[in-house]
Protein backbone atom coordinates (compact mmCIF):
# COMPACT_ATOMS: atom_id res chain seq x y z
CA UNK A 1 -61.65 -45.60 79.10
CA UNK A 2 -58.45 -47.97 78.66
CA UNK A 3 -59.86 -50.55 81.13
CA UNK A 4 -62.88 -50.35 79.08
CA UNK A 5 -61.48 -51.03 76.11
CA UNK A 6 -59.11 -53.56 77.59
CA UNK A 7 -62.72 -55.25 78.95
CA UNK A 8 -64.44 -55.40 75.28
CA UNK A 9 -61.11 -56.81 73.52
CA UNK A 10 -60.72 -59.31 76.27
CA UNK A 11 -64.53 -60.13 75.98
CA UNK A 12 -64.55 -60.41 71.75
CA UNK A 13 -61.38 -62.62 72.54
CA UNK A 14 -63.30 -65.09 74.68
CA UNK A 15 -66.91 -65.09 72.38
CA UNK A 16 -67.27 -66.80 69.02
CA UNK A 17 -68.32 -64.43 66.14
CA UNK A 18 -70.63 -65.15 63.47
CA UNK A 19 -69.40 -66.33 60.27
CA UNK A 20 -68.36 -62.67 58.58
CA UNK A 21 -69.46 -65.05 55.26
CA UNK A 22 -72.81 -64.95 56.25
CA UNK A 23 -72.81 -61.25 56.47
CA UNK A 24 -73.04 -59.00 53.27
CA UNK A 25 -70.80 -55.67 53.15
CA UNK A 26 -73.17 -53.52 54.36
CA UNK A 27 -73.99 -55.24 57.35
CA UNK A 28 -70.50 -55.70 58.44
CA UNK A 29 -69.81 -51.76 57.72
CA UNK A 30 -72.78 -51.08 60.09
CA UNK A 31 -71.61 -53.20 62.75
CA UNK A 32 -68.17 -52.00 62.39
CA UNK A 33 -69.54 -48.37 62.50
CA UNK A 34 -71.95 -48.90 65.71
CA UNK A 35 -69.24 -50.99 67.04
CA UNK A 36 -66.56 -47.41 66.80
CA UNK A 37 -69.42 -45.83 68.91
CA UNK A 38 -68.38 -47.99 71.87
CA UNK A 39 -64.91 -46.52 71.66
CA UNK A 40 -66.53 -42.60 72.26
CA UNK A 41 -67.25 -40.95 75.73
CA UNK A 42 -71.40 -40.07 75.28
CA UNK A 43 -73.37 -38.77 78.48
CA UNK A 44 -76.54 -39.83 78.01
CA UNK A 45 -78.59 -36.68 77.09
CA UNK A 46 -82.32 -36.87 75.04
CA UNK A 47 -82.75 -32.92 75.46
CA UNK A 48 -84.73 -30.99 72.97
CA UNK A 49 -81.40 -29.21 70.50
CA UNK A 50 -82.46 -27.45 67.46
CA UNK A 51 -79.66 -29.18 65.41
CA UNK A 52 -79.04 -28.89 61.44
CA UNK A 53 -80.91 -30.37 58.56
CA UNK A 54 -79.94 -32.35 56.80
CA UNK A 55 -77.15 -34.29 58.68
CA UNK A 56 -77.56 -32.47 61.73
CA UNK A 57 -76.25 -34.10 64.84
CA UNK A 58 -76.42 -33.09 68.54
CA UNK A 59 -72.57 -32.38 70.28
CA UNK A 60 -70.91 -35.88 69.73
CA UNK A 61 -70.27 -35.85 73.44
CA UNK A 62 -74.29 -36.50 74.21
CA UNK A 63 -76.58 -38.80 73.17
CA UNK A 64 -79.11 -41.95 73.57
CA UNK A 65 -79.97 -44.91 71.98
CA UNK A 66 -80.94 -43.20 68.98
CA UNK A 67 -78.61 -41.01 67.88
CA UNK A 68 -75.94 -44.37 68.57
CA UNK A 69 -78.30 -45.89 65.52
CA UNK A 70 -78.14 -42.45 63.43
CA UNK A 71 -74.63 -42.26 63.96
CA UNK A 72 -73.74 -46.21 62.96
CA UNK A 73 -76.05 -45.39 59.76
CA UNK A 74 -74.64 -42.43 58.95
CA UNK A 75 -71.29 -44.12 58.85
CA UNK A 76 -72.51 -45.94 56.24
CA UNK A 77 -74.31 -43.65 53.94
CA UNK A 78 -77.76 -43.31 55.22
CA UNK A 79 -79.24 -39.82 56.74
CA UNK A 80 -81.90 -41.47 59.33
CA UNK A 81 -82.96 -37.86 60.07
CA UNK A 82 -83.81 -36.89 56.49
CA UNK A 83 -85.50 -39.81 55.91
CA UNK A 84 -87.72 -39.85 58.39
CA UNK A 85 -88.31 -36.22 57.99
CA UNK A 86 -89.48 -36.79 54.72
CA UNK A 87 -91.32 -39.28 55.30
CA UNK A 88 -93.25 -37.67 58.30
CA UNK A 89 -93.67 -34.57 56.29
CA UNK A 90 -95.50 -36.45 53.97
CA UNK A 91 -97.28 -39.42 55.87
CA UNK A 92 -97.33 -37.36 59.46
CA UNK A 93 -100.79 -39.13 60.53
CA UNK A 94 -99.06 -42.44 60.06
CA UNK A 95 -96.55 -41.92 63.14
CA UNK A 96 -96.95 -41.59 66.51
CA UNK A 97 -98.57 -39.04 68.13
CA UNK A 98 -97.03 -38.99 72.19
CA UNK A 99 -95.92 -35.59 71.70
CA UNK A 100 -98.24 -33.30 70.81
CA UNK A 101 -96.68 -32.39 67.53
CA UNK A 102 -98.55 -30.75 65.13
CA UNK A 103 -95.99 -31.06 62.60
CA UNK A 104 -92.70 -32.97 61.77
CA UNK A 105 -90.18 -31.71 63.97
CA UNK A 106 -86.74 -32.56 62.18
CA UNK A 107 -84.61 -31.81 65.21
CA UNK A 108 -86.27 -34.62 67.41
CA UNK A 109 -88.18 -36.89 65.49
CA UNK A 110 -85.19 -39.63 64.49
CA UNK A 111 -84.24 -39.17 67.79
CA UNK A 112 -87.37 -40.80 69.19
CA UNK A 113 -87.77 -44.71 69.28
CA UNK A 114 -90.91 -45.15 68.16
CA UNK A 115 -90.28 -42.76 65.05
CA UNK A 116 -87.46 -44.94 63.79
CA UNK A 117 -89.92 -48.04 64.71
CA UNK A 118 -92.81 -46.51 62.50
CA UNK A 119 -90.43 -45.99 59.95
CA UNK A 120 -88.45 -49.60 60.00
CA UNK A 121 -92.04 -51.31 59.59
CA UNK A 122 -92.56 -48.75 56.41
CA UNK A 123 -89.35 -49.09 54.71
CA UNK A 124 -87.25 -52.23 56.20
CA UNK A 125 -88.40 -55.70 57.02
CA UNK A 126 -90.04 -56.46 60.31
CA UNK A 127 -89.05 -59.81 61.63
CA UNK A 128 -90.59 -62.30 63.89
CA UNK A 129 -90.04 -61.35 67.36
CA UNK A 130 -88.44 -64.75 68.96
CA UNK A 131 -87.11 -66.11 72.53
CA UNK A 132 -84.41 -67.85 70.39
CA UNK A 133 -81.67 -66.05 70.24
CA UNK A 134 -80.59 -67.58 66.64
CA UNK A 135 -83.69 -65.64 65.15
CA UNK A 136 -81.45 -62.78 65.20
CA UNK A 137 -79.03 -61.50 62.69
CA UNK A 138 -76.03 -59.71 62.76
CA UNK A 139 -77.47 -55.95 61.82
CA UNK A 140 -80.58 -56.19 62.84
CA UNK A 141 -82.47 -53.76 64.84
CA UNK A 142 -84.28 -54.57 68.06
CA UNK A 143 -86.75 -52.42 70.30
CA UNK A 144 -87.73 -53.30 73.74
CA UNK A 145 -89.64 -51.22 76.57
CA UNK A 146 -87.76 -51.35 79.28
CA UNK A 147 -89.10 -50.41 83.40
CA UNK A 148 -91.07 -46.88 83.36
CA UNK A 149 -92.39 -47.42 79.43
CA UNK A 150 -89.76 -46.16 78.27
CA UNK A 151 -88.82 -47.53 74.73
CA UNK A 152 -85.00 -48.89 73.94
CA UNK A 153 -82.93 -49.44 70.08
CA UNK A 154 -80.18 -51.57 69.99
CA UNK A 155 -78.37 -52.80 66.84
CA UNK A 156 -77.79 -56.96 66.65
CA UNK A 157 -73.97 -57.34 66.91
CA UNK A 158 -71.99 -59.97 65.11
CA UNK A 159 -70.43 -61.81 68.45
CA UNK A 160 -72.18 -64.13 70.16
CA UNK A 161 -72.25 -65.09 74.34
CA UNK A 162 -70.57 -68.70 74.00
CA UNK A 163 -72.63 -70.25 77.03
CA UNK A 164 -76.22 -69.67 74.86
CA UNK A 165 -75.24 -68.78 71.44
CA UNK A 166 -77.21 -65.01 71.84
CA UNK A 167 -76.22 -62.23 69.59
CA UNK A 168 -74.56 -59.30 71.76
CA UNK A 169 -76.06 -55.85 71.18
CA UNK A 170 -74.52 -52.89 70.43
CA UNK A 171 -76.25 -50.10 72.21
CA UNK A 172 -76.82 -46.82 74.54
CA UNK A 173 -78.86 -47.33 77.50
CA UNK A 174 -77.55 -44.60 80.06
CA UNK A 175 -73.59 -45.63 80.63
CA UNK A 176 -73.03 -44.79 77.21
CA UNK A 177 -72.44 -47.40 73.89
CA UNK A 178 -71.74 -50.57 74.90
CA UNK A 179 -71.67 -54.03 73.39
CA UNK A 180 -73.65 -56.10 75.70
CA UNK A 181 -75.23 -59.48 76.94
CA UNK A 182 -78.67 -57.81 76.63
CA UNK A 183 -80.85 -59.08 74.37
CA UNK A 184 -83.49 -60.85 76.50
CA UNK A 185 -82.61 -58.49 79.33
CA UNK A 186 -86.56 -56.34 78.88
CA UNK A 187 -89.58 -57.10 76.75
CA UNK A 188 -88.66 -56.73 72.73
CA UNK A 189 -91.54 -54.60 71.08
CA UNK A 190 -89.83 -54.62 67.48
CA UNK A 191 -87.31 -56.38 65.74
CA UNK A 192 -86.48 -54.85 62.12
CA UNK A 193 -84.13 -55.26 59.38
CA UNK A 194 -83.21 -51.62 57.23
CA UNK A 195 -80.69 -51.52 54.33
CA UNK A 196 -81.32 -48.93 51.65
């Protein structure tokens, strides 16, 4: 853990950040708050929990991509997993249905990529998906689909790779959160904006 950390200071050290003047409060709360994540041991874990509502979280010591963007979110005021509860609950034919639900599920459903897509394209912005890396903003979200079809969420970090200029991500793809080089690594299915 301390030669991680030792690894991510060394690496913001050596990487120019974006102007924090360009970035409204919010946005730099939200990076600072997915940015903490990195600090936390998390084995990657997307079991099935019945978990609390609202505000429920699975143990702090698990998690995936998701719950690393519920978490940051949470940090800063918004309940991902009441919102799109709600929303489901109300507009459930308007989300996907891989699953085989039958109903809004409030223990899984903000833990589930395409969930939190469906619901960024009803209540956020959805952005032009770009090969330039300067097309992305500190804070905002990104989907890809990475080998197997399986669907990835990062969050647009506010340091940039000196040698092209691309945003890091911040991010949980199986080693646990991590603020990485990543962001034209797979195919990007979704990028999104979502302030409330």
């Amino acid at each position: 853990m301390i030669r991680r950390m030792v690894k991510y200071m060394a690496l913001l050290l050596a990487l120019p950040a974006q102007s924090f003047a360009t970035l409204d409060g919010f946005d730099v709360d939200l990076i600072a708050a997915a940015r903490e994540r990195t600090s936390h041991a998390v084995t990657y874990d997307g079991s099935y929990m019945a978990i609390a509502y609202p505000m429920g979280d699975v143990p702090s010591h698990i998690g995936v991509c998701t719950d690393l963007i519920v978490r940051s979110y949470r940090s800063v005021g918004i309940d991902l997993q009441q919102l799109v509860h709600e929303d489901m609950t109300e507009n459930f034919n308007s989300y996907p249905k891989r699953w085989g639900l039958r109903r809004p599920d409030h223990n899984i459903d903000h833990r589930r990529v395409p969930n939190l897509q469906t619901f960024f394209e009803r209540y956020g912005k959805t952005l032009k998906i770009s090969s330039k890396g300067s097309d992305y903003r500190a804070g905002d979200l990104v989907t890809w689909m990475l080998p197997g079809n399986l669907p990835h969420i990062g969050l647009v970090s506010d340091v940039t790779v000196s040698d092209h200029g691309d945003p890091l991500i911040i991010h949980n793809i199986g080693r646990g959160p991590a603020e990485e080089d990543i962001l034209f690594s797979y195919p990007i299915t979704g990028h999104y904006r979502f302030k409330k």
